[in-house]
PDB file of N, CA and C in Angstrom:
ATOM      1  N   UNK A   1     141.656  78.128  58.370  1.00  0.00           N
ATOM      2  CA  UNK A   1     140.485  78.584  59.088  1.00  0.00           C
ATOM      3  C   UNK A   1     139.878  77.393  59.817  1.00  0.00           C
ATOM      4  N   UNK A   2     139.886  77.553  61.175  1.00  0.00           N
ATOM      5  CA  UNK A   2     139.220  76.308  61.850  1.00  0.00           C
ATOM      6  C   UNK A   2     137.812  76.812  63.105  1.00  0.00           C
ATOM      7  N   UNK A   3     136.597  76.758  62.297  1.00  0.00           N
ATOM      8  CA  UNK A   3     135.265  77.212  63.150  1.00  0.00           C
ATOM      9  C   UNK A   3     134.862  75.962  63.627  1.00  0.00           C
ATOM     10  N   UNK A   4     134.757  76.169  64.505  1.00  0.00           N
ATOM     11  CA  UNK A   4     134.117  74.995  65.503  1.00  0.00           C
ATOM     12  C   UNK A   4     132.345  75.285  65.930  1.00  0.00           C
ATOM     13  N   UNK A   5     131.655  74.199  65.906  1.00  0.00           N
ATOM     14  CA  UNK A   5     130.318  75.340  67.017  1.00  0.00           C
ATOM     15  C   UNK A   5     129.695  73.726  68.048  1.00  0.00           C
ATOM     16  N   UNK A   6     129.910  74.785  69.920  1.00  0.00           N
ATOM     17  CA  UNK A   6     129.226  73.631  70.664  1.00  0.00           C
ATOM     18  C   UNK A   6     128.427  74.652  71.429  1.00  0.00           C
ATOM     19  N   UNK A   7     127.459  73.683  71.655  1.00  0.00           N
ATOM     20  CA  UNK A   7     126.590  74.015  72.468  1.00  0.00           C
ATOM     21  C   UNK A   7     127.195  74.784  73.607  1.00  0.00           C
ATOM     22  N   UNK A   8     126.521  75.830  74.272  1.00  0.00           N
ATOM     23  CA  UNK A   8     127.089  76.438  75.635  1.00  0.00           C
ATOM     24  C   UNK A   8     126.886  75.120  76.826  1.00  0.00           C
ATOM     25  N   UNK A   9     126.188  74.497  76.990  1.00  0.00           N
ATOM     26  CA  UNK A   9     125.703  73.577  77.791  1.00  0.00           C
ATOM     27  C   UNK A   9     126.958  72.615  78.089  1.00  0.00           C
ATOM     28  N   UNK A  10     127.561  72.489  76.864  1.00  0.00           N
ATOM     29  CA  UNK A  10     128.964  71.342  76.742  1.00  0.00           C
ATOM     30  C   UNK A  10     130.111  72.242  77.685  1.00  0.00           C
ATOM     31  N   UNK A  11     130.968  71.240  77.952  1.00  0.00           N
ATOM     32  CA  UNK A  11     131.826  71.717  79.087  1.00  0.00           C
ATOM     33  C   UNK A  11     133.350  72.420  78.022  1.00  0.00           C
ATOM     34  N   UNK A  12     133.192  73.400  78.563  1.00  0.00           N
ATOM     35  CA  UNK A  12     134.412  74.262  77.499  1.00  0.00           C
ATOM     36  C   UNK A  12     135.655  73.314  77.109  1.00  0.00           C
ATOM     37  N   UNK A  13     136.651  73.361  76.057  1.00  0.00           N
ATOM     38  CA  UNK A  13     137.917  72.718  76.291  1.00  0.00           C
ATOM     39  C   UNK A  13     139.185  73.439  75.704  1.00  0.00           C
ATOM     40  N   UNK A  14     139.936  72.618  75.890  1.00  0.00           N
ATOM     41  CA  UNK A  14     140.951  73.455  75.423  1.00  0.00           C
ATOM     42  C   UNK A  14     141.121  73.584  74.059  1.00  0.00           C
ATOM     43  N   UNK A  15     140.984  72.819  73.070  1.00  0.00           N
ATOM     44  CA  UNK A  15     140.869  73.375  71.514  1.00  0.00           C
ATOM     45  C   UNK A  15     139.534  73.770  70.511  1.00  0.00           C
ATOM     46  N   UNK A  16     139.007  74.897  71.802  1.00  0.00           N
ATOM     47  CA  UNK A  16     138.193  75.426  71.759  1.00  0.00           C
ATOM     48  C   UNK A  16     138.643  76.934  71.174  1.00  0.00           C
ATOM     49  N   UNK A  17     139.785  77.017  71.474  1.00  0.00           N
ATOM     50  CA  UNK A  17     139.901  78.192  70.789  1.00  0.00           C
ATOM     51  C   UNK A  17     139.386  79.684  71.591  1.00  0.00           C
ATOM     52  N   UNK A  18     138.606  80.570  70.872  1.00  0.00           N
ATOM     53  CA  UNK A  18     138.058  81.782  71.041  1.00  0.00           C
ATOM     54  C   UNK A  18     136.857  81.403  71.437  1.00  0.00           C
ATOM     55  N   UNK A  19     136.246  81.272  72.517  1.00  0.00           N
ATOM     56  CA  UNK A  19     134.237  80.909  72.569  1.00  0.00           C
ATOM     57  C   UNK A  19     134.016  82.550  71.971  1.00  0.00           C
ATOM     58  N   UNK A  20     132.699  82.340  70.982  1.00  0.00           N
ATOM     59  CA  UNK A  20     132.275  83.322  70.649  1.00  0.00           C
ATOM     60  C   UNK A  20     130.748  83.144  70.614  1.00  0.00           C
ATOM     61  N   UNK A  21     129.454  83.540  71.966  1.00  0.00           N
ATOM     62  CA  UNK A  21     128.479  83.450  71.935  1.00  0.00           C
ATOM     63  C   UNK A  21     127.945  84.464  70.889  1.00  0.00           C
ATOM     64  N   UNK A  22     127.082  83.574  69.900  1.00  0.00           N
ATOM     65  CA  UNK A  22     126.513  83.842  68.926  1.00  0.00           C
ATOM     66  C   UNK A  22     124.975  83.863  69.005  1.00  0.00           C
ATOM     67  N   UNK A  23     124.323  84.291  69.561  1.00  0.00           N
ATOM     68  CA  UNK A  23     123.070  84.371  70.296  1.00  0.00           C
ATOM     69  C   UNK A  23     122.472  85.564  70.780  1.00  0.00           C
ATOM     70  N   UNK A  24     121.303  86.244  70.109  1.00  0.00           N
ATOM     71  CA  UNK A  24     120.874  87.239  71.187  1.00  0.00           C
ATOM     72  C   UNK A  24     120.794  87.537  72.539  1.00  0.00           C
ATOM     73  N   UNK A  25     120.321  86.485  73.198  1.00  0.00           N
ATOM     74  CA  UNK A  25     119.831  86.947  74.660  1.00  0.00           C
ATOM     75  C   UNK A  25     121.411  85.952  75.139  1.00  0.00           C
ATOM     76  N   UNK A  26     121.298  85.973  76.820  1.00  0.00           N
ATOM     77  CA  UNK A  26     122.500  84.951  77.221  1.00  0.00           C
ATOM     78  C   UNK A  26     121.599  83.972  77.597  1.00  0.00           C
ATOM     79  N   UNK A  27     122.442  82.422  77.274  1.00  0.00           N
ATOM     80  CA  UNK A  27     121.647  81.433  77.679  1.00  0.00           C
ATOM     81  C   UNK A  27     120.957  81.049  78.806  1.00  0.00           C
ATOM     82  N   UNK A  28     119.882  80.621  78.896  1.00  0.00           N
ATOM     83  CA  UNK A  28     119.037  80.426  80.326  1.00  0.00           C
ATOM     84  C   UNK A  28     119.903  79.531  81.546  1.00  0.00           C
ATOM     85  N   UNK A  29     119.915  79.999  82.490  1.00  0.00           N
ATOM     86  CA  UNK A  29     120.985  78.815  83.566  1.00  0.00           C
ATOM     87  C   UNK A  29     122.028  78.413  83.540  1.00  0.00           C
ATOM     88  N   UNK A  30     122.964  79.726  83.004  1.00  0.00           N
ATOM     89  CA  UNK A  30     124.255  79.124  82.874  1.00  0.00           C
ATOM     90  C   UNK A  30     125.054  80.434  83.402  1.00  0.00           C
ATOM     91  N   UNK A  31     126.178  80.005  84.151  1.00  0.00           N
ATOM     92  CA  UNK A  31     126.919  81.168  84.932  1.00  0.00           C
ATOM     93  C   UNK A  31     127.841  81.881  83.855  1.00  0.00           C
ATOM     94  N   UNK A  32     127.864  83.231  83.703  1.00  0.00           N
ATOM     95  CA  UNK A  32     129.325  83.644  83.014  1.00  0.00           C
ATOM     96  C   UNK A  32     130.104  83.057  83.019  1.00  0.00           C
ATOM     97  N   UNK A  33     130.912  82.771  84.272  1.00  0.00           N
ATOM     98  CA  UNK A  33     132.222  81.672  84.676  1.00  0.00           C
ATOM     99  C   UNK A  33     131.809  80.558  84.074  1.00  0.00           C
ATOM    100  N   UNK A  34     130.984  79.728  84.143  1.00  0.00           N
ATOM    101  CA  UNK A  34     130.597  78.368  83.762  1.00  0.00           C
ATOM    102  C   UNK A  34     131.270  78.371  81.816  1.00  0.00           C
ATOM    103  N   UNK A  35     130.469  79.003  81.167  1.00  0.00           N
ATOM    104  CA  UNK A  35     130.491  79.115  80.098  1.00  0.00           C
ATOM    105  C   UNK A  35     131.452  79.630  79.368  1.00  0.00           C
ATOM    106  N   UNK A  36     132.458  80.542  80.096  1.00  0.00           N
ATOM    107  CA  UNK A  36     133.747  80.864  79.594  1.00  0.00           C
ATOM    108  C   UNK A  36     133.897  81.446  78.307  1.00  0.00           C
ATOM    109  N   UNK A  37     132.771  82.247  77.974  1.00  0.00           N
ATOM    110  CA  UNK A  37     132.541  83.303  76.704  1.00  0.00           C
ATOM    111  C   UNK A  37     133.923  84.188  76.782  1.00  0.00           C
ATOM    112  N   UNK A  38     134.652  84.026  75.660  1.00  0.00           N
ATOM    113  CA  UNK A  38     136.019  85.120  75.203  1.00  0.00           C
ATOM    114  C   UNK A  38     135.102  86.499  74.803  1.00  0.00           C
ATOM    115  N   UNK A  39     133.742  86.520  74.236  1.00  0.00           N
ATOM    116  CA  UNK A  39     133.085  87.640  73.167  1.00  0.00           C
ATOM    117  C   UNK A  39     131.783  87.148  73.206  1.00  0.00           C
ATOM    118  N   UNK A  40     131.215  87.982  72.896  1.00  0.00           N
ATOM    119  CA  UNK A  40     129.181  87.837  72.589  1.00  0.00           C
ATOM    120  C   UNK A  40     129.190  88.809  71.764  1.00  0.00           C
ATOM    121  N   UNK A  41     128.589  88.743  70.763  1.00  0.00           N
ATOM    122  CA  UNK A  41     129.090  89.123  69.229  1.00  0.00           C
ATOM    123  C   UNK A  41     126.913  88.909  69.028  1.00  0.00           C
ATOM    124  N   UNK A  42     126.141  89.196  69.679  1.00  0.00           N
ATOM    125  CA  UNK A  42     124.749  89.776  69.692  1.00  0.00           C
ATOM    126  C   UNK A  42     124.232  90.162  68.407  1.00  0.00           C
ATOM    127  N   UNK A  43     125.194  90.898  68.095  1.00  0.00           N
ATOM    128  CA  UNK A  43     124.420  91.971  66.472  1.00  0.00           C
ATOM    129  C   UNK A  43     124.640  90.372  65.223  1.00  0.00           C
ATOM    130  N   UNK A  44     125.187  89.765  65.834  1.00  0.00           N
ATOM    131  CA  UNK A  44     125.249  88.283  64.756  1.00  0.00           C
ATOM    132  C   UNK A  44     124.400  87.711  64.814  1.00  0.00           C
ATOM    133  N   UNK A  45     123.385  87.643  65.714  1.00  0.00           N
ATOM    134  CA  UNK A  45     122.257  86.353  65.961  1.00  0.00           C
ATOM    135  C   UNK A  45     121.331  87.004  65.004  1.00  0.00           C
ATOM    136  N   UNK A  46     120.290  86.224  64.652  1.00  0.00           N
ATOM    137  CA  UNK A  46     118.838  86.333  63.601  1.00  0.00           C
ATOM    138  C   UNK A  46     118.331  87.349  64.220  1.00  0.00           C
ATOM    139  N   UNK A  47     117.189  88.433  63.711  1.00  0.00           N
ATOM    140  CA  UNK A  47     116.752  89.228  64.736  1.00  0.00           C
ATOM    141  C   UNK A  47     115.805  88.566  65.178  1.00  0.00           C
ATOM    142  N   UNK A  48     114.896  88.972  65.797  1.00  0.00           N
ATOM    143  CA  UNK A  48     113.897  88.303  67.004  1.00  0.00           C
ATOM    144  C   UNK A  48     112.915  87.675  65.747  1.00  0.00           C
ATOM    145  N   UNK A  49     112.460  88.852  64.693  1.00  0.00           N
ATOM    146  CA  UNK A  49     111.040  88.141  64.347  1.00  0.00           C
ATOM    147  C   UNK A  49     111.856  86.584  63.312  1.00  0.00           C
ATOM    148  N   UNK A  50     112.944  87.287  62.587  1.00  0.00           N
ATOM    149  CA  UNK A  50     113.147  86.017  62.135  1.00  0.00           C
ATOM    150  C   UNK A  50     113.454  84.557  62.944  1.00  0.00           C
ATOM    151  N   UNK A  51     114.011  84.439  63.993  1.00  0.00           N
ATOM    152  CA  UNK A  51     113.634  83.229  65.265  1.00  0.00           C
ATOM    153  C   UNK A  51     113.033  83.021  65.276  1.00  0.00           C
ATOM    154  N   UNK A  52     112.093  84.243  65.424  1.00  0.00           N
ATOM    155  CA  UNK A  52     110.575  83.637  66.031  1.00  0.00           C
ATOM    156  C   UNK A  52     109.714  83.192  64.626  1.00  0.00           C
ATOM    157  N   UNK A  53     109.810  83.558  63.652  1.00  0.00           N
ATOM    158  CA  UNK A  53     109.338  82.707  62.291  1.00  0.00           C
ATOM    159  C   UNK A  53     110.252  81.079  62.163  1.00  0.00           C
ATOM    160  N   UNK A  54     111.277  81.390  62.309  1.00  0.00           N
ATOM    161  CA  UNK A  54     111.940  80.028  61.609  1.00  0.00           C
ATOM    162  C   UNK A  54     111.311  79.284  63.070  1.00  0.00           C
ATOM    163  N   UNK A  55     111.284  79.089  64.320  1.00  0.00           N
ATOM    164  CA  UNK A  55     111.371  78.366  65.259  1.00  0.00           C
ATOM    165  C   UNK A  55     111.739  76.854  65.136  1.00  0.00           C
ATOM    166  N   UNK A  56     112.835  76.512  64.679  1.00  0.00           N
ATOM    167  CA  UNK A  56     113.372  75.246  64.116  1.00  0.00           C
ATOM    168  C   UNK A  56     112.380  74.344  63.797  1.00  0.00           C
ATOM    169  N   UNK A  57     111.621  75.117  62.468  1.00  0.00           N
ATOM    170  CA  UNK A  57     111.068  73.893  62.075  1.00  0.00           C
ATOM    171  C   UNK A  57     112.112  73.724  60.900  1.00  0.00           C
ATOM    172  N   UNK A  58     112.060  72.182  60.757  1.00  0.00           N
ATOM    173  CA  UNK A  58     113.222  71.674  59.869  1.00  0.00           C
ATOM    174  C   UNK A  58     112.805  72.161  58.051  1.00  0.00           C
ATOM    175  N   UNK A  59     111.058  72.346  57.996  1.00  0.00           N
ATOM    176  CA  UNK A  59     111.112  72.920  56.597  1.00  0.00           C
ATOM    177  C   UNK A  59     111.110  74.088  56.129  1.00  0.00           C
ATOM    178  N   UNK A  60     111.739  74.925  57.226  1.00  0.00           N
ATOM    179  CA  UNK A  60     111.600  76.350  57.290  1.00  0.00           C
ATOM    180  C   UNK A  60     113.176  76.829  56.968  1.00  0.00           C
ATOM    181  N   UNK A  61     114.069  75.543  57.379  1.00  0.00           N
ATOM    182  CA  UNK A  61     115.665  75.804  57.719  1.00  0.00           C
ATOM    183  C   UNK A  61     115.917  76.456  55.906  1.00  0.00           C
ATOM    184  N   UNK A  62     116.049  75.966  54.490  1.00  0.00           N
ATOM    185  CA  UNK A  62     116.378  76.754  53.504  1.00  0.00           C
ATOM    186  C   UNK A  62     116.068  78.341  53.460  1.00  0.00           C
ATOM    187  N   UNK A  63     114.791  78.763  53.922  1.00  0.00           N
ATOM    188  CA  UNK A  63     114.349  79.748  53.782  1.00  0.00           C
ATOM    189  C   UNK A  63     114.640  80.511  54.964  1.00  0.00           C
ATOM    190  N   UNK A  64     115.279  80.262  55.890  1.00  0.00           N
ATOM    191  CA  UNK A  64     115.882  80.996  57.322  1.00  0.00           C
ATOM    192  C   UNK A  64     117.360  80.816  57.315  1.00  0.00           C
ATOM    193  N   UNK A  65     117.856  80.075  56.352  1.00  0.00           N
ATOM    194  CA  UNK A  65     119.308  79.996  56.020  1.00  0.00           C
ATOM    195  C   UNK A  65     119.338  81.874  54.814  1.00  0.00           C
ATOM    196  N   UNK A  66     118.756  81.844  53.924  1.00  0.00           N
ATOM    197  CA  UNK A  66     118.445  82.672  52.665  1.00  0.00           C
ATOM    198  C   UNK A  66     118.244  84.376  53.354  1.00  0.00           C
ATOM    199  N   UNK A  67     116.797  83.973  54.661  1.00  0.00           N
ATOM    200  CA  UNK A  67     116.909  85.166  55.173  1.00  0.00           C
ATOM    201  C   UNK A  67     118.111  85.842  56.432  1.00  0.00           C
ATOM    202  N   UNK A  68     118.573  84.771  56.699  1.00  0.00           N
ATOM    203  CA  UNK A  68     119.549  85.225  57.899  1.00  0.00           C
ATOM    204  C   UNK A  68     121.095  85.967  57.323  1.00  0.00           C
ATOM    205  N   UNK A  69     121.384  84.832  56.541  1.00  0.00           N
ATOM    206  CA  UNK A  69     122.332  85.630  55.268  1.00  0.00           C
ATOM    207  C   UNK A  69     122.006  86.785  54.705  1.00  0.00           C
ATOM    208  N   UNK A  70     120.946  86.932  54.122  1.00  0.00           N
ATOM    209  CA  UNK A  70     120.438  88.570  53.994  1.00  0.00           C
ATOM    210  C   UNK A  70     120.366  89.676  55.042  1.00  0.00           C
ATOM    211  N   UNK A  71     120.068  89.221  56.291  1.00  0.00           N
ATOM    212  CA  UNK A  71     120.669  90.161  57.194  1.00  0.00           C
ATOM    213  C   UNK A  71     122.355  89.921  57.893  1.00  0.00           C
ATOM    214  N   UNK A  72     123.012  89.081  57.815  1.00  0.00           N
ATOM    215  CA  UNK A  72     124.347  89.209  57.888  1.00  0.00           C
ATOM    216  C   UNK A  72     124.874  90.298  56.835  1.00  0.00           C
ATOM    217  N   UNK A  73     124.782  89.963  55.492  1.00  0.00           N
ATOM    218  CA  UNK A  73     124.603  91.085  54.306  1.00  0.00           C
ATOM    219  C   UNK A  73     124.798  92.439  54.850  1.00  0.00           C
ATOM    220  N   UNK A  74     123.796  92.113  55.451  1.00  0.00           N
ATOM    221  CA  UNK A  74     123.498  94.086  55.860  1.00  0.00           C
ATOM    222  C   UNK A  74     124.134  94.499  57.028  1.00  0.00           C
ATOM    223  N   UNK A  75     124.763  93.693  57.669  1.00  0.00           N
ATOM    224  CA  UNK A  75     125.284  93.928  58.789  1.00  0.00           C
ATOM    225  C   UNK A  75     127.118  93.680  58.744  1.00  0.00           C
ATOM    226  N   UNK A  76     127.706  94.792  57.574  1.00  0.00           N
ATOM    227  CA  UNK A  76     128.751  93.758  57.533  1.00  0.00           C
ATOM    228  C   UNK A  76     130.041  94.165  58.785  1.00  0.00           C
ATOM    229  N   UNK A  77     129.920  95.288  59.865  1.00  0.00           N
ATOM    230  CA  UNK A  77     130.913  95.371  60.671  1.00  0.00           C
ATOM    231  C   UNK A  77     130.944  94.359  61.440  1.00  0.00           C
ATOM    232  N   UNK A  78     129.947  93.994  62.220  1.00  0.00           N
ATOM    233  CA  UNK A  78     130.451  92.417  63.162  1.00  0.00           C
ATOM    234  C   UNK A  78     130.727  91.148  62.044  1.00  0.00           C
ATOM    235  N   UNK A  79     130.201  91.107  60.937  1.00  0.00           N
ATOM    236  CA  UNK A  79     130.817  90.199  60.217  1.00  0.00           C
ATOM    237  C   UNK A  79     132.460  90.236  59.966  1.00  0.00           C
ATOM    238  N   UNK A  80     132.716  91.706  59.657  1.00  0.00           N
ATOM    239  CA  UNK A  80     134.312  91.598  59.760  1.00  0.00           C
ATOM    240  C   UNK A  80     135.107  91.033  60.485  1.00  0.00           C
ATOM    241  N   UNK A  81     134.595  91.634  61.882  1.00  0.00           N
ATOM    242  CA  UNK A  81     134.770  91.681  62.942  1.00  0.00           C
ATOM    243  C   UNK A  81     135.230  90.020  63.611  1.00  0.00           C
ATOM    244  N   UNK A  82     134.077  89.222  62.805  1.00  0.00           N
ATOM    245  CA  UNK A  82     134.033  87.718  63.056  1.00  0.00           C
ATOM    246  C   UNK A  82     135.566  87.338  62.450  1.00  0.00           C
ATOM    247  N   UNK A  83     135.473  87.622  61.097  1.00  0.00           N
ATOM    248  CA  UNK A  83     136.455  87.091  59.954  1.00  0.00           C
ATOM    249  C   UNK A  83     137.664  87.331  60.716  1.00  0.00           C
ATOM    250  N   UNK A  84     137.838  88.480  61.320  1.00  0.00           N
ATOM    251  CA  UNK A  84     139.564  88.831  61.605  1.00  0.00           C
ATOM    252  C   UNK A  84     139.732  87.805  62.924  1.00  0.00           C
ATOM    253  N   UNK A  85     138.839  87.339  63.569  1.00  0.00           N
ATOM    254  CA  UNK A  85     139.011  86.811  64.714  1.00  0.00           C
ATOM    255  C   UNK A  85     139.158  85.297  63.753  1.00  0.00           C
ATOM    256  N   UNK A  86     138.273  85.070  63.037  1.00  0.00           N
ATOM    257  CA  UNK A  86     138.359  83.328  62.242  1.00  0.00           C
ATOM    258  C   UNK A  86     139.621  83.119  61.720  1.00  0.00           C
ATOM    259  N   UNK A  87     140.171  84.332  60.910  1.00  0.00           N
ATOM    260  CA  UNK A  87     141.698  84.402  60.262  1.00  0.00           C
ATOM    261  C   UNK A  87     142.723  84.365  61.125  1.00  0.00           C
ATOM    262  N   UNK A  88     142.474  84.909  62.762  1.00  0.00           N
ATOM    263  CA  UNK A  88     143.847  84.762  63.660  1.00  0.00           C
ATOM    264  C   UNK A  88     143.744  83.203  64.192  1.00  0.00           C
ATOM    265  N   UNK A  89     143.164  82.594  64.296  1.00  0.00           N
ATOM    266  CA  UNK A  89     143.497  81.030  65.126  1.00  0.00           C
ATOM    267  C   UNK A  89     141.941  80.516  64.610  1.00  0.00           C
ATOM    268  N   UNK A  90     141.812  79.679  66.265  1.00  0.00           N
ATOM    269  CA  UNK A  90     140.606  78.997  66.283  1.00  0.00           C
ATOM    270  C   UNK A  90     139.322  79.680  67.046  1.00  0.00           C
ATOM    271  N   UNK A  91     138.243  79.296  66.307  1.00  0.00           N
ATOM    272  CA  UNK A  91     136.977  79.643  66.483  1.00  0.00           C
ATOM    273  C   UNK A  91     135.869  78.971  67.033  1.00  0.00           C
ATOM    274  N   UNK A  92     135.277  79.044  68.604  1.00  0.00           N
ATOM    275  CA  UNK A  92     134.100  78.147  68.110  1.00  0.00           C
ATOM    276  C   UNK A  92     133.219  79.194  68.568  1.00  0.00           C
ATOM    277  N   UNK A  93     132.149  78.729  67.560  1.00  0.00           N
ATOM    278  CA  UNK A  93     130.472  79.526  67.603  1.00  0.00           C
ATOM    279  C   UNK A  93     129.555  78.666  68.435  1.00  0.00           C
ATOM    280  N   UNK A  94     129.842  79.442  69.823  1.00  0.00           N
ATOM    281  CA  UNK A  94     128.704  79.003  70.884  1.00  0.00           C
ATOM    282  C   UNK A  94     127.273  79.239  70.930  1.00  0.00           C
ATOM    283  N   UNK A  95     125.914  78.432  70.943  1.00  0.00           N
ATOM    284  CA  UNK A  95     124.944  78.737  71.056  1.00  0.00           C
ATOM    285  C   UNK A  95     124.293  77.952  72.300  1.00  0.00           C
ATOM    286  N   UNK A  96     122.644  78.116  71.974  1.00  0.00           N
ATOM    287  CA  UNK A  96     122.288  77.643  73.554  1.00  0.00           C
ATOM    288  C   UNK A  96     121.353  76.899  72.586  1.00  0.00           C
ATOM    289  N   UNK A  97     120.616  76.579  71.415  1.00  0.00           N
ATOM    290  CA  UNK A  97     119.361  76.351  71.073  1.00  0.00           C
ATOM    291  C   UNK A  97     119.518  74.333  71.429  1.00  0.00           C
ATOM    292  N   UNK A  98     118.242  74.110  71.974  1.00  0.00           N
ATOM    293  CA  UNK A  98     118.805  72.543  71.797  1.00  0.00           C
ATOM    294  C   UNK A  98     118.470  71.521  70.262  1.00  0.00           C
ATOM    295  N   UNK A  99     118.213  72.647  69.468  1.00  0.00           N
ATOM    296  CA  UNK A  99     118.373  71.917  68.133  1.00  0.00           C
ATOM    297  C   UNK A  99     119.973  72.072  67.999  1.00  0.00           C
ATOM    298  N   UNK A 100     120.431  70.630  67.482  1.00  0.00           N
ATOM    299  CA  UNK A 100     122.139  71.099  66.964  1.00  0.00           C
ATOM    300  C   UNK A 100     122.257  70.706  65.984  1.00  0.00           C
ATOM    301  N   UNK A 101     121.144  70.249  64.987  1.00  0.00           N
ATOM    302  CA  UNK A 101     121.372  70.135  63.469  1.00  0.00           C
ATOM    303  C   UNK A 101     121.761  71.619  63.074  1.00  0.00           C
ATOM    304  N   UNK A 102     119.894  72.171  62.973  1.00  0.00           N
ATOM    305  CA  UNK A 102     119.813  73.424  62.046  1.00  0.00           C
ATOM    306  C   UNK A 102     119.959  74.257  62.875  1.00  0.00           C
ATOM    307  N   UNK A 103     120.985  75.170  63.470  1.00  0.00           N
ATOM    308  CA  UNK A 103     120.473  76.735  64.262  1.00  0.00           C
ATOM    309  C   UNK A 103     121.439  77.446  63.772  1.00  0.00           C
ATOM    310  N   UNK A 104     121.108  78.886  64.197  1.00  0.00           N
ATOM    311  CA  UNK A 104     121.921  79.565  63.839  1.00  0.00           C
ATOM    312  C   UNK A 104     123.158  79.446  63.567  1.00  0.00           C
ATOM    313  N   UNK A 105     124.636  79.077  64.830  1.00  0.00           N
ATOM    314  CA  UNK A 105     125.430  78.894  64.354  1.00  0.00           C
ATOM    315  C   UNK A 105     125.920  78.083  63.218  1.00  0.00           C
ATOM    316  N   UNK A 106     125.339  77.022  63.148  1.00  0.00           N
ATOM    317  CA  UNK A 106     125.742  75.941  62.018  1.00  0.00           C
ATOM    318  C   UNK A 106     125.461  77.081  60.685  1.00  0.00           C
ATOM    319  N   UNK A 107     123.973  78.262  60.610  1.00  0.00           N
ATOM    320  CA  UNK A 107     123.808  79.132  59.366  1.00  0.00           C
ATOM    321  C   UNK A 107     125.603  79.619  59.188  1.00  0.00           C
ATOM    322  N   UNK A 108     125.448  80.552  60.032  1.00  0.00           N
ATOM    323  CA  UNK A 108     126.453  81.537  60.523  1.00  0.00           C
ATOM    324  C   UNK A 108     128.074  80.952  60.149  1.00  0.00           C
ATOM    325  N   UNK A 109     128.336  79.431  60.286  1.00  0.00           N
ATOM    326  CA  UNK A 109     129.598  78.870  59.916  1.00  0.00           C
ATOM    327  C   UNK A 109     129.731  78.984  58.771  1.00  0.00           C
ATOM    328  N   UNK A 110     128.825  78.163  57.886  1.00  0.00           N
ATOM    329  CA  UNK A 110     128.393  77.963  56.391  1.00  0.00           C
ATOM    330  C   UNK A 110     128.638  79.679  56.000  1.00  0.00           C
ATOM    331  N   UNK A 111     128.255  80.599  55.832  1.00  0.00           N
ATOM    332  CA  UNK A 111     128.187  81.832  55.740  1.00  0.00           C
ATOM    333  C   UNK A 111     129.688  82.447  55.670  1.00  0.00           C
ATOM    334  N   UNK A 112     130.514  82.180  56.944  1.00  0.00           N
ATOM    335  CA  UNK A 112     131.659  82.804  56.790  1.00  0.00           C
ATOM    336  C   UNK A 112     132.707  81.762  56.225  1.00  0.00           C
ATOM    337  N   UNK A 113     132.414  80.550  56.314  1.00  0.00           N
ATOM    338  CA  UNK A 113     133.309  79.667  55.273  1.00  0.00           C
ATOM    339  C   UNK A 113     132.960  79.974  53.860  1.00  0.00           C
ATOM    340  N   UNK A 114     132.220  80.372  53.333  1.00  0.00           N
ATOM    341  CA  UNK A 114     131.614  81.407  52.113  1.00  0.00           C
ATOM    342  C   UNK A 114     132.770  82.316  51.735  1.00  0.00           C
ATOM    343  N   UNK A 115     132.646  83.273  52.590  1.00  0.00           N
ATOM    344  CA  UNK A 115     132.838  84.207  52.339  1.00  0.00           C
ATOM    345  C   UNK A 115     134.473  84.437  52.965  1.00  0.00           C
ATOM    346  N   UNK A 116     135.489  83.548  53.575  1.00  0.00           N
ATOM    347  CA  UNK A 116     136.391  83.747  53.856  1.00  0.00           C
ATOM    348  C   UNK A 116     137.574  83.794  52.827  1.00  0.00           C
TER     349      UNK A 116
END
């Protein structure tokens, strides 16, 4: 299993694998073509209020790791959905946030390396 996660902003490459935007909305200022999304996989991102609670504050990240997993939980067809794509090759989990410690995807990796 090889998950990767870059920023949409970074210039695509070749052992990049599958881009899989992992993000509600599409990122601000960036062309379809530019960004070279294989999938947008939407029903995966946090829902709105939880974003909008965690808003990367860094002492919020345990407790927005705890709740985001609880709604992956509940959501398990695009989670499958993820897994069969993680189990055929390579993966990377594209986002737009300019935090690249704590955001979603980095949750979302941790999560299906879990559970793979």
């Amino acid at each position: 299993m090889n998950i990767q996660i870059k920023r949409v902003y970074e210039e695509p490459g070749g052992a990049d694998g599958l881009r899989i935007l992992v993000d509600r909305l599409w990122p601000r200022g960036i062309a379809k073509e530019k960004a070279k999304i294989d999938l947008w996989l939407k029903d995966l991102a946090p829902s709105n209020e939880l974003r909008s609670w965690y808003g990367h504050d860094p002492e919020k990240w345990p407790e927005f790791r705890s709740r985001y997993f609880a709604e992956l939980d509940d959501n398990p067809g695009p989670v499958q959905e993820l897994l069969g794509h993680v189990r055929a090759g390579t993966v990377t989990l594209v986002y737009s946030s300019r935090e690249q410690r704590l955001n979603n995807a980095r949750a979302l990796k941790e999560y299906l390396e879990n559970r793979a």
